[in-house]
PDB file of N, CA and C in Angstrom:
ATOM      1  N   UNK A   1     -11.324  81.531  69.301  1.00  0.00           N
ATOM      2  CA  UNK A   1     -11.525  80.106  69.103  1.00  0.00           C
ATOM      3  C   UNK A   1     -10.193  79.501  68.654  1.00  0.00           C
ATOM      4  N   UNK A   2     -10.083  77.874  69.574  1.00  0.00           N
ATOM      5  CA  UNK A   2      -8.669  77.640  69.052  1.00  0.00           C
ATOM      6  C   UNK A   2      -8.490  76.522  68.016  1.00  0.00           C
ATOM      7  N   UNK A   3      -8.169  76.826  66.741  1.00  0.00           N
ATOM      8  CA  UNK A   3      -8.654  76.317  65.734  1.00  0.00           C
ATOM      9  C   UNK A   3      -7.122  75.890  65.105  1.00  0.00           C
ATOM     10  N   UNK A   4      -6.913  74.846  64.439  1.00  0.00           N
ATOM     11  CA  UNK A   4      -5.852  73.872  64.025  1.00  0.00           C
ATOM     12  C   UNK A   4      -5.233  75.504  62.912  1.00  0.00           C
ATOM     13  N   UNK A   5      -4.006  75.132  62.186  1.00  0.00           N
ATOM     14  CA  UNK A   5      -3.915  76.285  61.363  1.00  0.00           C
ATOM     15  C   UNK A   5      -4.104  76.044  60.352  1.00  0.00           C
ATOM     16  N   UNK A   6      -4.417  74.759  59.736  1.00  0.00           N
ATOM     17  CA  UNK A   6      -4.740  74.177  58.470  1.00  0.00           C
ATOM     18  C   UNK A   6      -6.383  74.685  58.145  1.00  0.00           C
ATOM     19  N   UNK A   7      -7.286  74.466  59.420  1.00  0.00           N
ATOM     20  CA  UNK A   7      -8.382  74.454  59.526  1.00  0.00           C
ATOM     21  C   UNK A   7      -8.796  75.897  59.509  1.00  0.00           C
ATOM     22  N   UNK A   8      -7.626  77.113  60.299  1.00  0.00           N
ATOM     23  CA  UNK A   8      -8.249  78.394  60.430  1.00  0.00           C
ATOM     24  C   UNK A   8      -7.846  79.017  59.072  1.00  0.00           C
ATOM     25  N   UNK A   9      -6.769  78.289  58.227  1.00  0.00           N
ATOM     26  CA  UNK A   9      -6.580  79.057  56.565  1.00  0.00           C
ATOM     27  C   UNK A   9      -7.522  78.413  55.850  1.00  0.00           C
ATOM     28  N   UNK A  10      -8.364  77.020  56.212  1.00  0.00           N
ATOM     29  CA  UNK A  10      -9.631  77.118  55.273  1.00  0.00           C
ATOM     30  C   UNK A  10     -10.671  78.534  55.189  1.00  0.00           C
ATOM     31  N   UNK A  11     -10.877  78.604  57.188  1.00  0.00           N
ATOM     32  CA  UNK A  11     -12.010  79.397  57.048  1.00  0.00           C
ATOM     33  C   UNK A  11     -11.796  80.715  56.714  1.00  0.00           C
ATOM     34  N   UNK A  12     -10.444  81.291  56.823  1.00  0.00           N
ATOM     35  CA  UNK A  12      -9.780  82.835  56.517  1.00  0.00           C
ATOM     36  C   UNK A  12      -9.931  82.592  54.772  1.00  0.00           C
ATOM     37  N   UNK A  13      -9.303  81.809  54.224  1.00  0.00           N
ATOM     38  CA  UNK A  13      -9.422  81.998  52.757  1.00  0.00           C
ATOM     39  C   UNK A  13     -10.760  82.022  52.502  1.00  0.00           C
ATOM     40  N   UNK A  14     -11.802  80.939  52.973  1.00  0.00           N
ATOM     41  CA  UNK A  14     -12.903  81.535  52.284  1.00  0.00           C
ATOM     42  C   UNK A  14     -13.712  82.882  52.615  1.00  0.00           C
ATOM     43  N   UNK A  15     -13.500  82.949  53.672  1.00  0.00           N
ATOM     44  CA  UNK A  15     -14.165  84.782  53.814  1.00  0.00           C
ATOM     45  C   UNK A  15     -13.408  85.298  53.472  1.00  0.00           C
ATOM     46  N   UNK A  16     -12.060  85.482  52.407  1.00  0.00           N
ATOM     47  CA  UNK A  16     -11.405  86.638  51.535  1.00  0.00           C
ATOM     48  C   UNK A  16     -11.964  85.696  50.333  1.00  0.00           C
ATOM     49  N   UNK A  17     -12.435  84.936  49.781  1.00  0.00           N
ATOM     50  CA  UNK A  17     -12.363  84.294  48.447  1.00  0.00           C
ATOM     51  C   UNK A  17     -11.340  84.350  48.179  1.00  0.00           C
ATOM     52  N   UNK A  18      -9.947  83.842  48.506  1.00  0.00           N
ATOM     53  CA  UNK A  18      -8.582  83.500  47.847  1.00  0.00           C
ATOM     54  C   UNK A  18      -8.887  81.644  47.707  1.00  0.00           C
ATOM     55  N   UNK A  19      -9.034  81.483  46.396  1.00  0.00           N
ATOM     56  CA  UNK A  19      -8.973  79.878  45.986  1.00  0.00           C
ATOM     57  C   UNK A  19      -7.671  79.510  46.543  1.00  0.00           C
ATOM     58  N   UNK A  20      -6.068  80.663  46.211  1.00  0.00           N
ATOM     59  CA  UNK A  20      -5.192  79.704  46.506  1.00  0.00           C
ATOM     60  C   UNK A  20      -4.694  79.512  48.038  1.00  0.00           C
ATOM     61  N   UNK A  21      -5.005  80.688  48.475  1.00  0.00           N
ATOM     62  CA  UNK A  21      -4.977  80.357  50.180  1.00  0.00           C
ATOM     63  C   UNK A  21      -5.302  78.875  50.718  1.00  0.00           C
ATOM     64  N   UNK A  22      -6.811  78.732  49.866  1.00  0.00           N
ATOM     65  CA  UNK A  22      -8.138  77.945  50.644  1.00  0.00           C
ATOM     66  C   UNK A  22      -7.270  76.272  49.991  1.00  0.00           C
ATOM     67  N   UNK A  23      -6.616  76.421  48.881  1.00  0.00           N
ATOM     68  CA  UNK A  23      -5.869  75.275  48.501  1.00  0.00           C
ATOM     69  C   UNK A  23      -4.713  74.829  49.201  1.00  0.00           C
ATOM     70  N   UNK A  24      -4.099  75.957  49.707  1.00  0.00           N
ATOM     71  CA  UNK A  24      -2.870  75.674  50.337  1.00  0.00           C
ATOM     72  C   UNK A  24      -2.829  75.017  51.832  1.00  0.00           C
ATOM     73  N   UNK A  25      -4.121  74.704  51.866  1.00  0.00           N
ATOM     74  CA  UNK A  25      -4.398  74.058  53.196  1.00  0.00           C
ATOM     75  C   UNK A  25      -4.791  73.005  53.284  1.00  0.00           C
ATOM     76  N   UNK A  26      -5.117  72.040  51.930  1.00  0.00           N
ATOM     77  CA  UNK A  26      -4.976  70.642  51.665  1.00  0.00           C
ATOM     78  C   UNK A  26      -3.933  70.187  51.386  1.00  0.00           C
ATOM     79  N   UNK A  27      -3.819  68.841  51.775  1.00  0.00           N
ATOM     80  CA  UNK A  27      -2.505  67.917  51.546  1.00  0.00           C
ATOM     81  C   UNK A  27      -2.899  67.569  49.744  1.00  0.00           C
ATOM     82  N   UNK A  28      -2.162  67.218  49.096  1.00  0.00           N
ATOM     83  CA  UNK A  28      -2.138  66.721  47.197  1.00  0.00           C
ATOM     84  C   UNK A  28      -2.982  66.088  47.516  1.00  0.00           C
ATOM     85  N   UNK A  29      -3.638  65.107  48.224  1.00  0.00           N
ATOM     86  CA  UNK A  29      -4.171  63.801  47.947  1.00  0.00           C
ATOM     87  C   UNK A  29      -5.474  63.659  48.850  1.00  0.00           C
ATOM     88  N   UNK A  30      -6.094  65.281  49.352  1.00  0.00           N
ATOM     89  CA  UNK A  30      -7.090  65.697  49.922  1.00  0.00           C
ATOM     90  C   UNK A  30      -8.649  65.151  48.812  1.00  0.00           C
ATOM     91  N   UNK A  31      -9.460  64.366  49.818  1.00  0.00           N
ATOM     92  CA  UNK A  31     -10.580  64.756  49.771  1.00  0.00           C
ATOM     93  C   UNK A  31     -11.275  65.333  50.211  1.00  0.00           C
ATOM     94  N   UNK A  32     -12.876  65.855  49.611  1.00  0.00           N
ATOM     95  CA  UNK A  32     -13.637  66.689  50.144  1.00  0.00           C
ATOM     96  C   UNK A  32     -15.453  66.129  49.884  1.00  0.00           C
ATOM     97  N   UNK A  33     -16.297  66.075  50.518  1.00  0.00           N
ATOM     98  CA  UNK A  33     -17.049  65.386  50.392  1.00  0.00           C
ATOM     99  C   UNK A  33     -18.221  66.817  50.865  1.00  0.00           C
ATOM    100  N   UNK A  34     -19.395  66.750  49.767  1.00  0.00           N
ATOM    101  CA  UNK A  34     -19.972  68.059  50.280  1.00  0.00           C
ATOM    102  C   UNK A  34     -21.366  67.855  48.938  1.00  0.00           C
ATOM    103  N   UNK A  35     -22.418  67.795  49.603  1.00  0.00           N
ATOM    104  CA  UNK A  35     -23.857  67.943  48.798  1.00  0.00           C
ATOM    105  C   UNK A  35     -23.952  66.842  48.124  1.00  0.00           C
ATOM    106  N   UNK A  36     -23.361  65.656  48.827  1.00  0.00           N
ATOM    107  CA  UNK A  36     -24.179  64.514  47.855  1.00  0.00           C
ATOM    108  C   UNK A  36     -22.229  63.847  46.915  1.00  0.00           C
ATOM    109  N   UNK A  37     -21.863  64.504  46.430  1.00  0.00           N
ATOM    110  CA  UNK A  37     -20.090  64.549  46.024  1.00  0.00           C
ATOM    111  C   UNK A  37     -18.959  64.546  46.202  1.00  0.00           C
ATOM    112  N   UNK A  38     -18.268  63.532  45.743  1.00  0.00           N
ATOM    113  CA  UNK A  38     -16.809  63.709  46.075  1.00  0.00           C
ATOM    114  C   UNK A  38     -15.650  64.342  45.221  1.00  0.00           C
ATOM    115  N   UNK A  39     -14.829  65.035  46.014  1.00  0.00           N
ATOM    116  CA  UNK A  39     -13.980  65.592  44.909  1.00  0.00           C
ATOM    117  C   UNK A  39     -12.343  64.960  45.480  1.00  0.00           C
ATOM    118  N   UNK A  40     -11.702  64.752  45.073  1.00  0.00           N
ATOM    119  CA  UNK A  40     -10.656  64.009  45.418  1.00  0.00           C
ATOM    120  C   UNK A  40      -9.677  64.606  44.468  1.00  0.00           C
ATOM    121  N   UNK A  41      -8.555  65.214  45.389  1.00  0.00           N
ATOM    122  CA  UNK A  41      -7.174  65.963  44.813  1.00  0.00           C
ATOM    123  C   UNK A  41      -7.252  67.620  44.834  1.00  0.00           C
ATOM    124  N   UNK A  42      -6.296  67.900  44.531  1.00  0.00           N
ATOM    125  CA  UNK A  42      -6.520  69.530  45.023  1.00  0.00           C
ATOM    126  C   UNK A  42      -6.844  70.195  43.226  1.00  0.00           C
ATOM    127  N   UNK A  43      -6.905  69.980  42.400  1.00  0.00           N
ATOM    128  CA  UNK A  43      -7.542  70.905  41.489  1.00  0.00           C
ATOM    129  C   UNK A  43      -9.122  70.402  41.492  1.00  0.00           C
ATOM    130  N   UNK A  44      -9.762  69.096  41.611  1.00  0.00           N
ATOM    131  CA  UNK A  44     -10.919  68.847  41.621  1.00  0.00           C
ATOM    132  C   UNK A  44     -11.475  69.878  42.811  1.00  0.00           C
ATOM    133  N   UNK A  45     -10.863  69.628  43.741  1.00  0.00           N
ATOM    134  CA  UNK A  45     -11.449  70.721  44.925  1.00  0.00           C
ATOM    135  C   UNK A  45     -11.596  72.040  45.051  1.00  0.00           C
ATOM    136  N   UNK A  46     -10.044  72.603  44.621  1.00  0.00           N
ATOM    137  CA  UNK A  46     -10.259  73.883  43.829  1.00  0.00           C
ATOM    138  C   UNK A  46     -11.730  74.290  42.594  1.00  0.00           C
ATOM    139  N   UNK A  47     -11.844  73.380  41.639  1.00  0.00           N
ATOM    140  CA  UNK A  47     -13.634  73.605  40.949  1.00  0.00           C
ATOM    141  C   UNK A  47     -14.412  73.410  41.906  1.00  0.00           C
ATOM    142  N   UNK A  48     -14.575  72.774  42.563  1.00  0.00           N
ATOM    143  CA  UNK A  48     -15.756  72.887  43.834  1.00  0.00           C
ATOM    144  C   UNK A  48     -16.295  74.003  43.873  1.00  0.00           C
ATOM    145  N   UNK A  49     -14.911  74.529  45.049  1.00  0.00           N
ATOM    146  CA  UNK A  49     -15.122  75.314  45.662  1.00  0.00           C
ATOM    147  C   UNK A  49     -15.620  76.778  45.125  1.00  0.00           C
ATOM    148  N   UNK A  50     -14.597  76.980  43.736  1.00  0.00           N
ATOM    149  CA  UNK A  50     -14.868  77.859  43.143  1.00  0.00           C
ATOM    150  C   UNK A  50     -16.597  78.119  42.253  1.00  0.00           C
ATOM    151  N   UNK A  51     -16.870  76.489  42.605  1.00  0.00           N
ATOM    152  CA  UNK A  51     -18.338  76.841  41.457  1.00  0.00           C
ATOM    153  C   UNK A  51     -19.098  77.396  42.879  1.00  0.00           C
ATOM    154  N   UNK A  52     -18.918  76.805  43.918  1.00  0.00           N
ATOM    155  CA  UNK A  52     -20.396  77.042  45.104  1.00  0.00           C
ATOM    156  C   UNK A  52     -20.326  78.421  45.355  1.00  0.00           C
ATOM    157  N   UNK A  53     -18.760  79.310  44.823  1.00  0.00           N
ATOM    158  CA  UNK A  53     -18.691  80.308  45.544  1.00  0.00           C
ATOM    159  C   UNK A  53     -19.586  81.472  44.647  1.00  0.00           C
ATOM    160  N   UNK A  54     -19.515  80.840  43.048  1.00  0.00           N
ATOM    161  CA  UNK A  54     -19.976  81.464  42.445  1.00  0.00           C
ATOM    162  C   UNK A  54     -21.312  81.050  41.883  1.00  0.00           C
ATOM    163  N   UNK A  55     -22.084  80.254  42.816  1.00  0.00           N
ATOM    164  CA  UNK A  55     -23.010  79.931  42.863  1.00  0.00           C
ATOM    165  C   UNK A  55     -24.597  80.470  44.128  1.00  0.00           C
ATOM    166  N   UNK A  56     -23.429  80.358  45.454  1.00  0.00           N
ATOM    167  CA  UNK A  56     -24.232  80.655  46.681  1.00  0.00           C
ATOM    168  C   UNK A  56     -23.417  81.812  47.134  1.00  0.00           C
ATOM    169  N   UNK A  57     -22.538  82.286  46.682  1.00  0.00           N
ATOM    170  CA  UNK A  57     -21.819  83.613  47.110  1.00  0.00           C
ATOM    171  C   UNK A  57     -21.489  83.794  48.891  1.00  0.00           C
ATOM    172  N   UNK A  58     -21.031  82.235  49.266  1.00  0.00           N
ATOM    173  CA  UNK A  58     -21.420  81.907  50.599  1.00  0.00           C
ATOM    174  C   UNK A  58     -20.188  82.473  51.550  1.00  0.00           C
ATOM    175  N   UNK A  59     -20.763  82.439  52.836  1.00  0.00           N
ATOM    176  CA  UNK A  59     -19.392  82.631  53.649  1.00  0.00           C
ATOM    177  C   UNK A  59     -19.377  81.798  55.130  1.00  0.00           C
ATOM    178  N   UNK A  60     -18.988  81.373  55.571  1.00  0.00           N
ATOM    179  CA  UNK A  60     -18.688  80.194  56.602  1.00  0.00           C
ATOM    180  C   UNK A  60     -17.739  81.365  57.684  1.00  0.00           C
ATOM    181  N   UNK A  61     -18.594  81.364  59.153  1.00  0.00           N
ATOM    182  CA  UNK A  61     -18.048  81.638  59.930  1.00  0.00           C
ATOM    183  C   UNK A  61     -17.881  80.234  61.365  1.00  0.00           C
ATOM    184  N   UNK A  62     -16.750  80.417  61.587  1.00  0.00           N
ATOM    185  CA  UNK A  62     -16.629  79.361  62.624  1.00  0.00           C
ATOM    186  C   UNK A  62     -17.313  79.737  63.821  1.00  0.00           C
ATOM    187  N   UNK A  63     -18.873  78.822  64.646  1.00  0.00           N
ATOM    188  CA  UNK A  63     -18.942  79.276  66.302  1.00  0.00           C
ATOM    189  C   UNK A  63     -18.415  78.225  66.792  1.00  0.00           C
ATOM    190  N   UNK A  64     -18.225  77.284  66.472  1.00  0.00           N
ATOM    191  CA  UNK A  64     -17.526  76.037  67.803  1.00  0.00           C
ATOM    192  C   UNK A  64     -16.770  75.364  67.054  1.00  0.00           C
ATOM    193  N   UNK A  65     -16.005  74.639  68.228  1.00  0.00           N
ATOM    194  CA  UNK A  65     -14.895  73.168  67.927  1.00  0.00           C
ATOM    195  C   UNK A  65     -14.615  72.197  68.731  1.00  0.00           C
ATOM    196  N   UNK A  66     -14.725  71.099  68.284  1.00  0.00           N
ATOM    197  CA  UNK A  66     -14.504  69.953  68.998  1.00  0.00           C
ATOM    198  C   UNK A  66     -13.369  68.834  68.759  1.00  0.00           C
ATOM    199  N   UNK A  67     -13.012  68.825  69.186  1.00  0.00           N
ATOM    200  CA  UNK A  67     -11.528  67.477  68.326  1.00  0.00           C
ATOM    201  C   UNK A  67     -11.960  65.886  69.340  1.00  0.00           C
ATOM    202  N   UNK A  68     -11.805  65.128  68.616  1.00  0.00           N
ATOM    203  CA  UNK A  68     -11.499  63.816  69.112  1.00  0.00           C
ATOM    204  C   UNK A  68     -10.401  62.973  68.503  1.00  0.00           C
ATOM    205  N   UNK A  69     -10.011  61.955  68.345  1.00  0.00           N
ATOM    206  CA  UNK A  69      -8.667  61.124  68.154  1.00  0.00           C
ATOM    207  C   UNK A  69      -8.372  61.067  66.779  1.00  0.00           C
ATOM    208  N   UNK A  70      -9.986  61.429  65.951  1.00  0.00           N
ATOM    209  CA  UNK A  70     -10.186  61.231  64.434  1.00  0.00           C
ATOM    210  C   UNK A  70     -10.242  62.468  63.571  1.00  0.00           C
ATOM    211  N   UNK A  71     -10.214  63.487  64.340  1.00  0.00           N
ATOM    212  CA  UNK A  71     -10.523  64.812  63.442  1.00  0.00           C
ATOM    213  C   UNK A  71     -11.088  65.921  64.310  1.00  0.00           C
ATOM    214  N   UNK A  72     -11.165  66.897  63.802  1.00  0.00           N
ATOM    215  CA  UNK A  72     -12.118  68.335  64.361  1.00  0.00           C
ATOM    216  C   UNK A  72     -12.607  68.884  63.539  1.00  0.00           C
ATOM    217  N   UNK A  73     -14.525  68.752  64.242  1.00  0.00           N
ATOM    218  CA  UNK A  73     -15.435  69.459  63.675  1.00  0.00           C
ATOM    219  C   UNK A  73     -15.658  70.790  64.283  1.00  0.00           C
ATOM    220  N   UNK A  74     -16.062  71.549  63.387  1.00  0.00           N
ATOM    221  CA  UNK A  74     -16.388  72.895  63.024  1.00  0.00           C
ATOM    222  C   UNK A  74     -17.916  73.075  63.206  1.00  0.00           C
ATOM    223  N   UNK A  75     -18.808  73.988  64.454  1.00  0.00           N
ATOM    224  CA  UNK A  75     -19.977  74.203  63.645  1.00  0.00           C
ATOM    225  C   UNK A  75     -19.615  75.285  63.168  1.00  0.00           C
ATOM    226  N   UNK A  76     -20.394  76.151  61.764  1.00  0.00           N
ATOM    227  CA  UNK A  76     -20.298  77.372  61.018  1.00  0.00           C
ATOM    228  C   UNK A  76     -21.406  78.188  60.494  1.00  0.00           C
ATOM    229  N   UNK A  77     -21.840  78.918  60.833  1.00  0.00           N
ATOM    230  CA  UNK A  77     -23.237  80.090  60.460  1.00  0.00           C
ATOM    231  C   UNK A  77     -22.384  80.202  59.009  1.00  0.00           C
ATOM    232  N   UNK A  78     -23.117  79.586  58.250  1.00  0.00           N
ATOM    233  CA  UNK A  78     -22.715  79.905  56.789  1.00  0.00           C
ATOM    234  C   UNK A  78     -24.007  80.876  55.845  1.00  0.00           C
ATOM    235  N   UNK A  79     -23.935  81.900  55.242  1.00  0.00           N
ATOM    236  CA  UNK A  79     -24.677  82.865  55.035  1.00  0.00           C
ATOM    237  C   UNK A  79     -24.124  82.913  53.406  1.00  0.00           C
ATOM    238  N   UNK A  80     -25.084  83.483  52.666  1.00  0.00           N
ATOM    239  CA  UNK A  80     -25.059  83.748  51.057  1.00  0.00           C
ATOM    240  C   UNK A  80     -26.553  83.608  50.721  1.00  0.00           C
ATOM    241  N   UNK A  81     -26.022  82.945  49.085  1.00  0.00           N
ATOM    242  CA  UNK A  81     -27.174  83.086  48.301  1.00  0.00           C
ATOM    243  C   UNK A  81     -28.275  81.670  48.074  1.00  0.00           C
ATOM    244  N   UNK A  82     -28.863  81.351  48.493  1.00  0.00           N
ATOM    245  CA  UNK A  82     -29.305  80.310  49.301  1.00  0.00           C
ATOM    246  C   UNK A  82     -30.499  79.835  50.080  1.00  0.00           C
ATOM    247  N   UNK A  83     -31.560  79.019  49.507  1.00  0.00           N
ATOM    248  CA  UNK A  83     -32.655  78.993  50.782  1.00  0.00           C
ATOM    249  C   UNK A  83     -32.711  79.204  52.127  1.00  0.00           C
ATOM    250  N   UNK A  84     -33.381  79.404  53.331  1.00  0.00           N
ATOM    251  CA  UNK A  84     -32.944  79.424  54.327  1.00  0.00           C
ATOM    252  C   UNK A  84     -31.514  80.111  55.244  1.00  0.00           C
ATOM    253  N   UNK A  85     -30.849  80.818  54.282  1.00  0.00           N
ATOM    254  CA  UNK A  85     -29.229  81.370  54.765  1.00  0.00           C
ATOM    255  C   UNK A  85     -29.811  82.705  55.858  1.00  0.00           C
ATOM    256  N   UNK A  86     -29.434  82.733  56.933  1.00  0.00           N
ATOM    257  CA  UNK A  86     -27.915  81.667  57.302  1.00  0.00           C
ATOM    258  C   UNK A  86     -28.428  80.312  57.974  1.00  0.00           C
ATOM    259  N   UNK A  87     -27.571  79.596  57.751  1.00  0.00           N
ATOM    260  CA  UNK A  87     -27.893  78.157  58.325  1.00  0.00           C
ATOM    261  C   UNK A  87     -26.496  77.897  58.607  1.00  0.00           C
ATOM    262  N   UNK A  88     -27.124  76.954  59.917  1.00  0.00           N
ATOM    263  CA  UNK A  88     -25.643  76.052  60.890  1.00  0.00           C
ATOM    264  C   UNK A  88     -25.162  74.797  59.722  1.00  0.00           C
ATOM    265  N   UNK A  89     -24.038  74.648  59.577  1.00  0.00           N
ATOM    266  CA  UNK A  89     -23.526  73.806  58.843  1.00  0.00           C
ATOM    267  C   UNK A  89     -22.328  73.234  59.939  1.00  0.00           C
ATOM    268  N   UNK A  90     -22.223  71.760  59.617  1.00  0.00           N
ATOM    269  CA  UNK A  90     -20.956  71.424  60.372  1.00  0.00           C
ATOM    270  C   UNK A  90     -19.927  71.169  59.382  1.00  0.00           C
ATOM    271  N   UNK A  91     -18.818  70.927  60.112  1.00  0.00           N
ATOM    272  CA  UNK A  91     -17.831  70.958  59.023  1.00  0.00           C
ATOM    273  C   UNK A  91     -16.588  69.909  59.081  1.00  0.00           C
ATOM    274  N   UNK A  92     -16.322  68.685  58.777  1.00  0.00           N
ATOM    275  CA  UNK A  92     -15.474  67.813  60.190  1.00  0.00           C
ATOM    276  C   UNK A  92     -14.051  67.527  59.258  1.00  0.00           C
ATOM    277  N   UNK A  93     -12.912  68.337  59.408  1.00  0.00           N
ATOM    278  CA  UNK A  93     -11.814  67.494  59.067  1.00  0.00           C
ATOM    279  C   UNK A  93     -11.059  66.778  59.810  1.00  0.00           C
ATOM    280  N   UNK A  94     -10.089  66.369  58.760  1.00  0.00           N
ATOM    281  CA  UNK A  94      -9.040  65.098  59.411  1.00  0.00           C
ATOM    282  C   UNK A  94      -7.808  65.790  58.699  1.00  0.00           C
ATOM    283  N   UNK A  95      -7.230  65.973  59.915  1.00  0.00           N
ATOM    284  CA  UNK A  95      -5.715  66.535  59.230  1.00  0.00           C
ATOM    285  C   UNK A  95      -4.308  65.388  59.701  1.00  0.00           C
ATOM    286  N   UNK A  96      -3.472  65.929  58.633  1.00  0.00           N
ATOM    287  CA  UNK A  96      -2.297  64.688  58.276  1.00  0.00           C
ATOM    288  C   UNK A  96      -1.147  65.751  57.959  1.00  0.00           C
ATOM    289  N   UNK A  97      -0.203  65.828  58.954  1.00  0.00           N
ATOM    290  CA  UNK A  97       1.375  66.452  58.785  1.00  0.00           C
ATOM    291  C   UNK A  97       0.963  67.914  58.370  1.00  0.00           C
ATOM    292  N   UNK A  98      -0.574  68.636  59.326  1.00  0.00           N
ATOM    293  CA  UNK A  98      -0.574  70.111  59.424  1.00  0.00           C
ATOM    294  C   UNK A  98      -1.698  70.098  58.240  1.00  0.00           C
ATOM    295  N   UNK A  99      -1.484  69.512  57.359  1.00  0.00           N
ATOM    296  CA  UNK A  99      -3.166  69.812  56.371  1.00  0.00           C
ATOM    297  C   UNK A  99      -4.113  68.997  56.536  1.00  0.00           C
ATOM    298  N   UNK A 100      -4.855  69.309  55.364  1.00  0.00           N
ATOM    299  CA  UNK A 100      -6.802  69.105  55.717  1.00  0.00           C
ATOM    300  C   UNK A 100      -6.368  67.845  54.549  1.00  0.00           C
ATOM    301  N   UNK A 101      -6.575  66.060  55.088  1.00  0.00           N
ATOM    302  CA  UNK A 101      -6.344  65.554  54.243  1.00  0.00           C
ATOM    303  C   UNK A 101      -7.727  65.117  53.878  1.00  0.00           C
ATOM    304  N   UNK A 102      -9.328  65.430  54.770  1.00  0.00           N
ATOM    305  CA  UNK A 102     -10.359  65.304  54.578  1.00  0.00           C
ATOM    306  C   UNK A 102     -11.280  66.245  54.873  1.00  0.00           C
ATOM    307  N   UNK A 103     -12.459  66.634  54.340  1.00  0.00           N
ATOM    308  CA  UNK A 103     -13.388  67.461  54.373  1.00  0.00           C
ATOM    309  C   UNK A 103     -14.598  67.170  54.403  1.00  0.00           C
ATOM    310  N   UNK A 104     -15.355  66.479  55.392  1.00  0.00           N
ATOM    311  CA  UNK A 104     -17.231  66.461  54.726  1.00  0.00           C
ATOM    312  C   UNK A 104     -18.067  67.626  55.599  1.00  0.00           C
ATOM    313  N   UNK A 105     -18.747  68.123  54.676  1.00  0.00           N
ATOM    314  CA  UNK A 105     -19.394  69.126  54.915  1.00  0.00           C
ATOM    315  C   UNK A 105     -21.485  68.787  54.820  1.00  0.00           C
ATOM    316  N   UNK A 106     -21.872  69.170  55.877  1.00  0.00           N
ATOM    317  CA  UNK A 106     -23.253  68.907  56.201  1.00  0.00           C
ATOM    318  C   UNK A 106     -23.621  68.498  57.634  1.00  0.00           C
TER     319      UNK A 106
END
């Protein structure tokens, strides 16, 4: 799958759980929008991520991609700890000079 490289070090960091990988792929001034919340900047996002991981013990695999003029969505068989897992989740960023300067997830 041919996936942006900003977008394929989201999904590689989170199936190793490296927070700083999974950070190094937002721009400073990244939002992320996910269950109802916004987190805006890269240490708010960094707690996010780190609570869901240690919450749903989840993992996001990429099956498809689509790009249009505004961004590329992701669908992802995301699997953990969780009602219903695995479940299709989409995933749509917007990248700016190679990073993820947006994230909504659902």
């Amino acid at each position: 799958m041919n996936l942006p490289d900003a977008v394929r070090a989201y999904f590689d960091a989170d199936q190793s759980a490296d927070a700083k990988a999974l950070i190094g792929a937002f721009s400073e001034t990244a939002v992320v929008r996910d269950e109802g919340a916004t987190y805006e900047g890269l240490e708010p996002i960094r707690l996010w991520w780190l609570e869901a991981k240690r919450k749903y013990s989840h993992r996001a695999e990429p099956i498809s991609v689509t790009g249009d003029g505004n961004g590329i969505s992701v669908l992802a068989t995301v699997s953990g700890n969780f009602p219903n897992s695995p479940a299709q989740l989409g995933f749509r960023f917007v990248l700016e000079k190679g990073t993820i300067s947006e994230l909504e997830i659902g």
